[in-house]
Every structure is written in C-alpha cells, then in structure tokens.
PDB file of N, CA and C in Angstrom:
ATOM      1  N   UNK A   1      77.414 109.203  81.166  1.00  0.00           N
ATOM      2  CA  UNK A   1      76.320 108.252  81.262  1.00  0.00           C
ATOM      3  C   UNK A   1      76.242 107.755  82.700  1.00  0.00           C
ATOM      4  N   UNK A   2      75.156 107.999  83.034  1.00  0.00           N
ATOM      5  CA  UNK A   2      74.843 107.397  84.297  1.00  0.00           C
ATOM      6  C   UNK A   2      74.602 105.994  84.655  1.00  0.00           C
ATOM      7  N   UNK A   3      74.414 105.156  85.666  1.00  0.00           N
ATOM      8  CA  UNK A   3      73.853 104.036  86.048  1.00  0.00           C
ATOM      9  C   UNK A   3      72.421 103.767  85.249  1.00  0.00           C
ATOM     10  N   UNK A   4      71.398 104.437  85.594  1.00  0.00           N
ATOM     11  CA  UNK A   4      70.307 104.113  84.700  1.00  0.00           C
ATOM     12  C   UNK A   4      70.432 104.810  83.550  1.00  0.00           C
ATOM     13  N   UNK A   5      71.088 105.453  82.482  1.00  0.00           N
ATOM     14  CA  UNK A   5      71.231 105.538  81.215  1.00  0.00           C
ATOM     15  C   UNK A   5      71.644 104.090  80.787  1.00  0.00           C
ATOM     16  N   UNK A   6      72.956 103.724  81.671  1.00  0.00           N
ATOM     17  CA  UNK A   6      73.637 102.486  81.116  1.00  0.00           C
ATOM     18  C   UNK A   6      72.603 101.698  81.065  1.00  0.00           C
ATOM     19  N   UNK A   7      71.654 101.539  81.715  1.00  0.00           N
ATOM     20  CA  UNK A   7      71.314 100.271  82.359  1.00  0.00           C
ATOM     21  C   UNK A   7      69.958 100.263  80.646  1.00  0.00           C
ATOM     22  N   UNK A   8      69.638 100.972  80.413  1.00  0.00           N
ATOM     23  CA  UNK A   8      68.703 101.411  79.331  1.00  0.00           C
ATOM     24  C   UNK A   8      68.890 101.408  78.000  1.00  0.00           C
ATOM     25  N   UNK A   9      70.450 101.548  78.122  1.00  0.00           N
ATOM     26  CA  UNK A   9      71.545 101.223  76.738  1.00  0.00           C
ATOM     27  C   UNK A   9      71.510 100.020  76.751  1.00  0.00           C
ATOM     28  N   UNK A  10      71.927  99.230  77.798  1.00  0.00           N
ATOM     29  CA  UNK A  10      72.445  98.018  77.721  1.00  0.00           C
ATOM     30  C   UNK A  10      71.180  96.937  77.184  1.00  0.00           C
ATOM     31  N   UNK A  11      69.860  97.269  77.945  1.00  0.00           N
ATOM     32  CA  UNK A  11      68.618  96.723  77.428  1.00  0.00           C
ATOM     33  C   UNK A  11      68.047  96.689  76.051  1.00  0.00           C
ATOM     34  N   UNK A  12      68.223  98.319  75.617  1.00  0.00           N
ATOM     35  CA  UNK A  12      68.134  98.163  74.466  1.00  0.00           C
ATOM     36  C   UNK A  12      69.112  97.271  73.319  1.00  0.00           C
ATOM     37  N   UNK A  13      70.601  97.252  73.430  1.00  0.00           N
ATOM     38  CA  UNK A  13      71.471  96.299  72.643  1.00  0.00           C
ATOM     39  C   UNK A  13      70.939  95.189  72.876  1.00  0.00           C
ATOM     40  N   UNK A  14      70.694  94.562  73.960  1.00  0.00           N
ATOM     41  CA  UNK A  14      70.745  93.075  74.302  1.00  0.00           C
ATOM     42  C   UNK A  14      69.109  92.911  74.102  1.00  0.00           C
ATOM     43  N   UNK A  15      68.263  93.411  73.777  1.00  0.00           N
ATOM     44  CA  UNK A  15      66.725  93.353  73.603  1.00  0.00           C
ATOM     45  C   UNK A  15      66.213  92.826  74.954  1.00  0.00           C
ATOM     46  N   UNK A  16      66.467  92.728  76.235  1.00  0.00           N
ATOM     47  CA  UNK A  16      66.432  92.241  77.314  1.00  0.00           C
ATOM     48  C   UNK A  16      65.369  93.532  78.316  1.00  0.00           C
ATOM     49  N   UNK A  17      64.865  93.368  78.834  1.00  0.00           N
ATOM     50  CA  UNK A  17      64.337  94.540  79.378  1.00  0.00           C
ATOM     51  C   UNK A  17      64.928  94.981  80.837  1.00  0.00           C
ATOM     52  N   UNK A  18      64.371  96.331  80.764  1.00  0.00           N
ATOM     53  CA  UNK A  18      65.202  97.505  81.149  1.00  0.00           C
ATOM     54  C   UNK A  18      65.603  96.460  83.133  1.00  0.00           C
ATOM     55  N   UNK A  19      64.992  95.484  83.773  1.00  0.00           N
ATOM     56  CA  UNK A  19      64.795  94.894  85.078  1.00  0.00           C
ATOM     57  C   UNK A  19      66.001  93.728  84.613  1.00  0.00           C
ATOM     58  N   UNK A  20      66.056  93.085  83.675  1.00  0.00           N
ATOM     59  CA  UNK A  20      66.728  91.440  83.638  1.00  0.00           C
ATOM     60  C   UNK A  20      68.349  92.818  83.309  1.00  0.00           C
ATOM     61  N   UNK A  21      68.196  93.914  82.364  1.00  0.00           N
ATOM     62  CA  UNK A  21      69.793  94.510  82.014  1.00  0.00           C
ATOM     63  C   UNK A  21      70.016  94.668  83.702  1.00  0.00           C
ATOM     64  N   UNK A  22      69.171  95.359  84.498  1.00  0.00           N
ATOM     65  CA  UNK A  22      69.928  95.303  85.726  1.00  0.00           C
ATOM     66  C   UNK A  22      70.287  94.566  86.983  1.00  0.00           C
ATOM     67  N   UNK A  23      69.372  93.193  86.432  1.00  0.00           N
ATOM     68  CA  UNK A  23      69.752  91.989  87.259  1.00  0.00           C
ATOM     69  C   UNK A  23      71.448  91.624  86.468  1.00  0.00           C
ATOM     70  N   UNK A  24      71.416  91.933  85.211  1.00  0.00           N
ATOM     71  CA  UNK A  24      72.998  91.439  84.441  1.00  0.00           C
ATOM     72  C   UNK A  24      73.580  92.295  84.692  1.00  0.00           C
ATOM     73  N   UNK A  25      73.664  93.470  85.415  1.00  0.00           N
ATOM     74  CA  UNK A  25      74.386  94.456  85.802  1.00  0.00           C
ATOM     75  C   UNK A  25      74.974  94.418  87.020  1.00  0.00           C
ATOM     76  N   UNK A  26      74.239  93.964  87.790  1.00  0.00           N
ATOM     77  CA  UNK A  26      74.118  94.260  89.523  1.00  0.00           C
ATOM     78  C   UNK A  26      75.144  92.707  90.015  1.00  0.00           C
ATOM     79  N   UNK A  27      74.545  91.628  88.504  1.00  0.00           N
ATOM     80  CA  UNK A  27      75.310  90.142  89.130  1.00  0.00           C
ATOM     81  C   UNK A  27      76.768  90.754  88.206  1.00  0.00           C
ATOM     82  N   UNK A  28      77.222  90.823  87.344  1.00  0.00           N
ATOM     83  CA  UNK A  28      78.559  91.252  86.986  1.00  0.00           C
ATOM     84  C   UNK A  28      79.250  92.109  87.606  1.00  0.00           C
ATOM     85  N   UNK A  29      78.996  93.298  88.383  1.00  0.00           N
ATOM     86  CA  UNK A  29      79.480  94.056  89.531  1.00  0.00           C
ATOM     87  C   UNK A  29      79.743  92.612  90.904  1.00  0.00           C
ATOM     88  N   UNK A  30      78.971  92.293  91.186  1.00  0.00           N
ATOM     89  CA  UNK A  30      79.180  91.547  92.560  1.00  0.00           C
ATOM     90  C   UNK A  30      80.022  90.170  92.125  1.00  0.00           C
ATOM     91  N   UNK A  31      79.989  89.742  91.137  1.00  0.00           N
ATOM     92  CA  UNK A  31      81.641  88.702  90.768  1.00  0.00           C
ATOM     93  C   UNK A  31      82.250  89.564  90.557  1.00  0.00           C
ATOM     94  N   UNK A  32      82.666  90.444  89.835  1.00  0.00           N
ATOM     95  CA  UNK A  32      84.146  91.213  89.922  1.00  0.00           C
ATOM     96  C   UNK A  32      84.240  91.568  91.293  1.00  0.00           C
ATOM     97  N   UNK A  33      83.482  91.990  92.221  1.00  0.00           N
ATOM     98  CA  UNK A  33      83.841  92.555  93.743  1.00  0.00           C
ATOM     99  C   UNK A  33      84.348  91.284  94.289  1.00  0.00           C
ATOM    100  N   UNK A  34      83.397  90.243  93.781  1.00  0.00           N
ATOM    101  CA  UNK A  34      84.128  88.997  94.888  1.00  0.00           C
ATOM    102  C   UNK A  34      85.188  88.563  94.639  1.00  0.00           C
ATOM    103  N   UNK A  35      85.753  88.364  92.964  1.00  0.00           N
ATOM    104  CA  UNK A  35      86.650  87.858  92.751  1.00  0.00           C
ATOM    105  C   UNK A  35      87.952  88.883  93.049  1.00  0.00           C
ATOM    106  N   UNK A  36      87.728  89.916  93.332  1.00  0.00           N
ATOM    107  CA  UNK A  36      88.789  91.455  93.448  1.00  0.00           C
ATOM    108  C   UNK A  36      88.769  91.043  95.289  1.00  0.00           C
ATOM    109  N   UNK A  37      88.124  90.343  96.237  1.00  0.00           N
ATOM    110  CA  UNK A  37      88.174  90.418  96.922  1.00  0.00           C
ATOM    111  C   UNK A  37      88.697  89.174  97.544  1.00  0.00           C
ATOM    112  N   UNK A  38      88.883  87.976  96.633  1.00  0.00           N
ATOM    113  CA  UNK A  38      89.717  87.005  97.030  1.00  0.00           C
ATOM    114  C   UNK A  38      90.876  87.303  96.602  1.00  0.00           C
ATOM    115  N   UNK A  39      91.793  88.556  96.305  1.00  0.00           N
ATOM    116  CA  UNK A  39      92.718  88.753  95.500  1.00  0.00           C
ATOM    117  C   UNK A  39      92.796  88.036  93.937  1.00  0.00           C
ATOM    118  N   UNK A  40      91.868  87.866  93.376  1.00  0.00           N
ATOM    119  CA  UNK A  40      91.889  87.630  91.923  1.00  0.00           C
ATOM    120  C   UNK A  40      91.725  88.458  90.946  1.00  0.00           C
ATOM    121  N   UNK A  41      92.056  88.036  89.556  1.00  0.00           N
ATOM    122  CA  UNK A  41      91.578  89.371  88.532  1.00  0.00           C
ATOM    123  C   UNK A  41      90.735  88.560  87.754  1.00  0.00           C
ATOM    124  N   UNK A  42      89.673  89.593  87.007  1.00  0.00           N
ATOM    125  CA  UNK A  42      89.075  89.108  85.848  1.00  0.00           C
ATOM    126  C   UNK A  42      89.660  89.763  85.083  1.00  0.00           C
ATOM    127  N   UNK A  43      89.620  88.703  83.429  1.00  0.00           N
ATOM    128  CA  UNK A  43      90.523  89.446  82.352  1.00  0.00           C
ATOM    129  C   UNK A  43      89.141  88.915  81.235  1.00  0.00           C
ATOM    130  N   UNK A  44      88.544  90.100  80.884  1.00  0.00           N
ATOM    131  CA  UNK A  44      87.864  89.613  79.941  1.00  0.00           C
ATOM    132  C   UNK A  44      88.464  90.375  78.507  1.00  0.00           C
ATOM    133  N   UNK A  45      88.802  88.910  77.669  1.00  0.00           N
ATOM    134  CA  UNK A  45      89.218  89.294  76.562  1.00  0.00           C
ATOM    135  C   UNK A  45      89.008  90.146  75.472  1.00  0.00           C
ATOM    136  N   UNK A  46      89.542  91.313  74.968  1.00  0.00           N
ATOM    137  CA  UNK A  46      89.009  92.290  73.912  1.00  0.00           C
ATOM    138  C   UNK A  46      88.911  93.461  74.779  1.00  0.00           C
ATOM    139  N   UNK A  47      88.170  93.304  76.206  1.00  0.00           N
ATOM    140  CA  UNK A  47      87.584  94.741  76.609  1.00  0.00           C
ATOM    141  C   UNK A  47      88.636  94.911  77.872  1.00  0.00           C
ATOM    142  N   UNK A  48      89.189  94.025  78.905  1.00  0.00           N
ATOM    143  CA  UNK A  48      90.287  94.574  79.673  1.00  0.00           C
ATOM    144  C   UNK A  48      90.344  93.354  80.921  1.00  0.00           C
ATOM    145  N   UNK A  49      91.065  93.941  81.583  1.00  0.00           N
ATOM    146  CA  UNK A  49      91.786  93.378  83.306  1.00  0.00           C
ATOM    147  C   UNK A  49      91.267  94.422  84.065  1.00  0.00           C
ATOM    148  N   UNK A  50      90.165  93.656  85.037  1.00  0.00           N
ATOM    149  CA  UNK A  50      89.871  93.956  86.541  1.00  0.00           C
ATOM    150  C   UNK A  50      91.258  93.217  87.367  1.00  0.00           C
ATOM    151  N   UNK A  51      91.454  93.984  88.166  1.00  0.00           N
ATOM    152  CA  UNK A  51      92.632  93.552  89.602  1.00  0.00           C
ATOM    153  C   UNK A  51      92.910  94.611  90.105  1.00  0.00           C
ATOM    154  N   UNK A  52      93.383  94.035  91.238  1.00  0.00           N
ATOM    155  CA  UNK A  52      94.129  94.780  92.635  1.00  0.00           C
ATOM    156  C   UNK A  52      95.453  95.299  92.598  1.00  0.00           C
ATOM    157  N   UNK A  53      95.125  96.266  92.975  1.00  0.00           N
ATOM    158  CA  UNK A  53      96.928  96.878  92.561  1.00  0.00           C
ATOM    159  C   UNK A  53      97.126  97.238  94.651  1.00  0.00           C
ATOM    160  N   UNK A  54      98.280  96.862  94.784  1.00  0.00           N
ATOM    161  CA  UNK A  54      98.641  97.189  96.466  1.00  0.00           C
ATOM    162  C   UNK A  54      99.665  98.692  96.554  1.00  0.00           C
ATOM    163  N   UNK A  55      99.158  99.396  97.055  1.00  0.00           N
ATOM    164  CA  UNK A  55      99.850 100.703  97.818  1.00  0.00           C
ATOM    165  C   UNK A  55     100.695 100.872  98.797  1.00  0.00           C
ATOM    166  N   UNK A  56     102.014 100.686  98.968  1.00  0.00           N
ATOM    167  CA  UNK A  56     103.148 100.292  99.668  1.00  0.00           C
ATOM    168  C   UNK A  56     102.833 101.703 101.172  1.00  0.00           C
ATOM    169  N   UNK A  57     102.977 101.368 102.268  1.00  0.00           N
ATOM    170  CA  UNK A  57     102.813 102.225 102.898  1.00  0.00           C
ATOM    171  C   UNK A  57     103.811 102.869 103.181  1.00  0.00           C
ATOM    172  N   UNK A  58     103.690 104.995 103.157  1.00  0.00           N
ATOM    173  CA  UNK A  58     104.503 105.428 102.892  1.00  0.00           C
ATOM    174  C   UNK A  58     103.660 107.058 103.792  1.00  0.00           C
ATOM    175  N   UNK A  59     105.164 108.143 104.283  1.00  0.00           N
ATOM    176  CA  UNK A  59     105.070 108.902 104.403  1.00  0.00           C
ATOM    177  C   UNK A  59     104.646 109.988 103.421  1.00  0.00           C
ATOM    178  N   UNK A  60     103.471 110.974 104.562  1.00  0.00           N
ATOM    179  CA  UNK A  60     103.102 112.168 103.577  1.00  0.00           C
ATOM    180  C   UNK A  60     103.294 113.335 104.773  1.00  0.00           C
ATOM    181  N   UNK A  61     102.887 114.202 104.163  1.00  0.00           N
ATOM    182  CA  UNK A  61     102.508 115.443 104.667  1.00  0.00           C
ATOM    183  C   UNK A  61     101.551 116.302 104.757  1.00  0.00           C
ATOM    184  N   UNK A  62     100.431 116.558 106.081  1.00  0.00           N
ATOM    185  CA  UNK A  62      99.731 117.425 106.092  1.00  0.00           C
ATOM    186  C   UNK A  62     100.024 118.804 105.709  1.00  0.00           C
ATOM    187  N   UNK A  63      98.733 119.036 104.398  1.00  0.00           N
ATOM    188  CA  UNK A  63      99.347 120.269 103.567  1.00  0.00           C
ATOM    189  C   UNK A  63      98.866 121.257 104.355  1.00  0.00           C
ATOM    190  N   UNK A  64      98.510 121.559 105.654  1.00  0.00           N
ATOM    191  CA  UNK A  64      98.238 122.801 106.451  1.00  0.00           C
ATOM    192  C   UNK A  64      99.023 123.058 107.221  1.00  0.00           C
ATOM    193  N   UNK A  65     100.223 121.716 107.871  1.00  0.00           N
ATOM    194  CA  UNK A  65     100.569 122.258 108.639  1.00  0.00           C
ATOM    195  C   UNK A  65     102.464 121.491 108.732  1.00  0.00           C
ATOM    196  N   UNK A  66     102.212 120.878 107.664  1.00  0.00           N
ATOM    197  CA  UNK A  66     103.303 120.590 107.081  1.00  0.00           C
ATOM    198  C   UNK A  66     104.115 119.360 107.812  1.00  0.00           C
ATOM    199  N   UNK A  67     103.143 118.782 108.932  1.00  0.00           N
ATOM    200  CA  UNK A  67     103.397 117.450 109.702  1.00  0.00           C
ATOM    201  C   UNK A  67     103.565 116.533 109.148  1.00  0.00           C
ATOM    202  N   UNK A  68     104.509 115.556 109.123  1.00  0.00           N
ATOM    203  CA  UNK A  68     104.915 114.413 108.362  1.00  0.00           C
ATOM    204  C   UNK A  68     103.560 113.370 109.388  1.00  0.00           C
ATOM    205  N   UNK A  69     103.386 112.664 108.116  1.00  0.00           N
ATOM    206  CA  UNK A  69     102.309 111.811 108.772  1.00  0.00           C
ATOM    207  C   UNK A  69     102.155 110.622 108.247  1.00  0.00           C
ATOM    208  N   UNK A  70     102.404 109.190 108.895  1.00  0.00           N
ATOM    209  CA  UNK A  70     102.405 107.777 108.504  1.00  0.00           C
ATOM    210  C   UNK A  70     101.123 107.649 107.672  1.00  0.00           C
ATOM    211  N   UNK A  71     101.548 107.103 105.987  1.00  0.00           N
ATOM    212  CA  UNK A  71     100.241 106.667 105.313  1.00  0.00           C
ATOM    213  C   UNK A  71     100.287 105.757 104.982  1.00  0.00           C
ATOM    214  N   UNK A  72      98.904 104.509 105.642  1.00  0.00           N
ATOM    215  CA  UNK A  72      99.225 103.060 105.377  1.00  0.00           C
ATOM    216  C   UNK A  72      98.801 102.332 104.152  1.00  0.00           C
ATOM    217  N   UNK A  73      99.479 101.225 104.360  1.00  0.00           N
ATOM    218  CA  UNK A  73      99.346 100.025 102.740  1.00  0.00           C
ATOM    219  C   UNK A  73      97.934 100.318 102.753  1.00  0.00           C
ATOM    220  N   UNK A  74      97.206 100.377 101.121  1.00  0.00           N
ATOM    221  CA  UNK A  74      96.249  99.901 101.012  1.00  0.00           C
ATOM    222  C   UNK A  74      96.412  99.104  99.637  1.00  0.00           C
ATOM    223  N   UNK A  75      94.675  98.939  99.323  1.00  0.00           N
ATOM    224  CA  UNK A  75      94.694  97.676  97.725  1.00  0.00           C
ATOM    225  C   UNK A  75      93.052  98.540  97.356  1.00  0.00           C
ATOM    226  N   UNK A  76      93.676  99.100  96.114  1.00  0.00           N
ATOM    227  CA  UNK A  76      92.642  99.639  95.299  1.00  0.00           C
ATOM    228  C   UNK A  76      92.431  98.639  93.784  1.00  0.00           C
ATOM    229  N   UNK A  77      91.355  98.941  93.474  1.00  0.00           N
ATOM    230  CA  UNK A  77      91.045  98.193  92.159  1.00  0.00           C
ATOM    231  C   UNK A  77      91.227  98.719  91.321  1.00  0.00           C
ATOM    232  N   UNK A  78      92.018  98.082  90.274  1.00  0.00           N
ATOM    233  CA  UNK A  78      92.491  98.580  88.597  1.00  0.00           C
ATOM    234  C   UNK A  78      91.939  98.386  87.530  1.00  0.00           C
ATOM    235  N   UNK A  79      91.708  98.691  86.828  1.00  0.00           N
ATOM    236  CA  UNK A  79      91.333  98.514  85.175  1.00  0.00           C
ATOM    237  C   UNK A  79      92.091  98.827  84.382  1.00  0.00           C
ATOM    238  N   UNK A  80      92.628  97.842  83.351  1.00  0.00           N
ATOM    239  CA  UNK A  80      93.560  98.205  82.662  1.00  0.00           C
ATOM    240  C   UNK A  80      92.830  97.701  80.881  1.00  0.00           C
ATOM    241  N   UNK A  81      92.826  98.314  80.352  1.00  0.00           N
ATOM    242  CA  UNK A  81      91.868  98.458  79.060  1.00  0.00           C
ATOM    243  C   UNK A  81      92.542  97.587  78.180  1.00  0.00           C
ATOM    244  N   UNK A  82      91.693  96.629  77.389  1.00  0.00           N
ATOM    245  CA  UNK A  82      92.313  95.452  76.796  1.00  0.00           C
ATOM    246  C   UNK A  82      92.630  96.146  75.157  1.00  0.00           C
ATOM    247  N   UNK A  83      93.482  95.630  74.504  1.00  0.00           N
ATOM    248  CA  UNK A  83      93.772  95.908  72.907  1.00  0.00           C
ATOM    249  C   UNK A  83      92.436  96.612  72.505  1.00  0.00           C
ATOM    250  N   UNK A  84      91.717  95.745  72.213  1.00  0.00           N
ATOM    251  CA  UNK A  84      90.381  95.750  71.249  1.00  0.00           C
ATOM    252  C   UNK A  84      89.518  97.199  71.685  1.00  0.00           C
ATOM    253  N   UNK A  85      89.683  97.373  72.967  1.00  0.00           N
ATOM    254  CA  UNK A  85      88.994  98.445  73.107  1.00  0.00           C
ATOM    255  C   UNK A  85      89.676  99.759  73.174  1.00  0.00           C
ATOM    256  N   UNK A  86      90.539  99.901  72.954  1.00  0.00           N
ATOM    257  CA  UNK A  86      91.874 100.700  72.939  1.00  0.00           C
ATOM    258  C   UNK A  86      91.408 101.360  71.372  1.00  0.00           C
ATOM    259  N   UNK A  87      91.838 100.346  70.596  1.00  0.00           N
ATOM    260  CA  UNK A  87      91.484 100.457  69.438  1.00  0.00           C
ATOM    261  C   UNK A  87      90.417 100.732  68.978  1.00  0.00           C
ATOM    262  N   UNK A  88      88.676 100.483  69.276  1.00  0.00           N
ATOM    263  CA  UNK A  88      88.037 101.076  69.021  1.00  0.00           C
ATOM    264  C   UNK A  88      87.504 102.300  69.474  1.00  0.00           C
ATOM    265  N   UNK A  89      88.215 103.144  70.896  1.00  0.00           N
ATOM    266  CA  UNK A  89      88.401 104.325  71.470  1.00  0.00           C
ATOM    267  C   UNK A  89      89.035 105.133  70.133  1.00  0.00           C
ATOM    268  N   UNK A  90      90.229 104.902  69.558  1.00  0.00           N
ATOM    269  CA  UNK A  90      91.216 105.531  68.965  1.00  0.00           C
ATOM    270  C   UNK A  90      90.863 105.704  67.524  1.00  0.00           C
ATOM    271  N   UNK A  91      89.662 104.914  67.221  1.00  0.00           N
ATOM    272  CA  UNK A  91      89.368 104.799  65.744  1.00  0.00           C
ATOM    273  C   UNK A  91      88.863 105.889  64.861  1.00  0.00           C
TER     274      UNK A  91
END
C-alpha cells in the first residue's frame, strides 16, 4: 500500500475526506518527527513505540577493497509493535 492508497483507506474508515485524511496524516508524521527529534518516544497504546535507537560508532570494511574504515555513531528511528497489534497480525 502506498501513501495515497493509505491515505484513501484511511478516509474511507474515518468517513473524513480523502484532503482532511491527509491533513491527519501529514500532522501525525510531523509530531512523531518532532518528538523523535527532541530525543523522545511516542508510545501509542495497543498499536506500538516510535523512538530512537543510537548506533555505537564502529569499524567496517570496504567490501572492494577490503580497507578497514571508521563508521560513525548514528540515531535511527524504531518501531517496536505494541501487544494488540501483534496479535491481530497473528490471528
């Protein structure tokens, strides 16, 4: 499912039309970015945990030429899937 499939799903559940699902789309993306960007998590109950997970900086190796090469800290964003939706995946 794409961005505008979702966005067409989501209108139809919520009876909202296809412009206000992607004003509720576009503002729920940009609080999770902000709050992921003050180092916070959102935990919305039933469906999961948005947060930052940190990447310890660490040696790799260029696979062409087999040079060890410094790879630095970074902070990627996590999702970690709450009970409820676990469970209705598995059902």
């Amino acid at each position: 499912m794409n961005k505008a499939e979702f966005i067409a799903e989501l209108a139809n559940n919520s009876g909202l039309s296809k412009k206000d699902a992607e004003a509720v789309l576009k503002a729920f993306v940009k609080t999770v970015e902000d709050e992921l960007r003050k180092g916070g998590k959102v935990q919305i109950v039933g469906f999961g945990t948005f947060e930052v997970s940190e990447r310890a900086a660490r040696d790799g190796r260029n696979p062409r030429t087999g040079e060890v090469m410094k790879i630095e800290a970074t902070k990627a964003p996590k999702f970690k899937a709450g009970k409820s939706l676990k469970d209705a995946i598995n059902a």
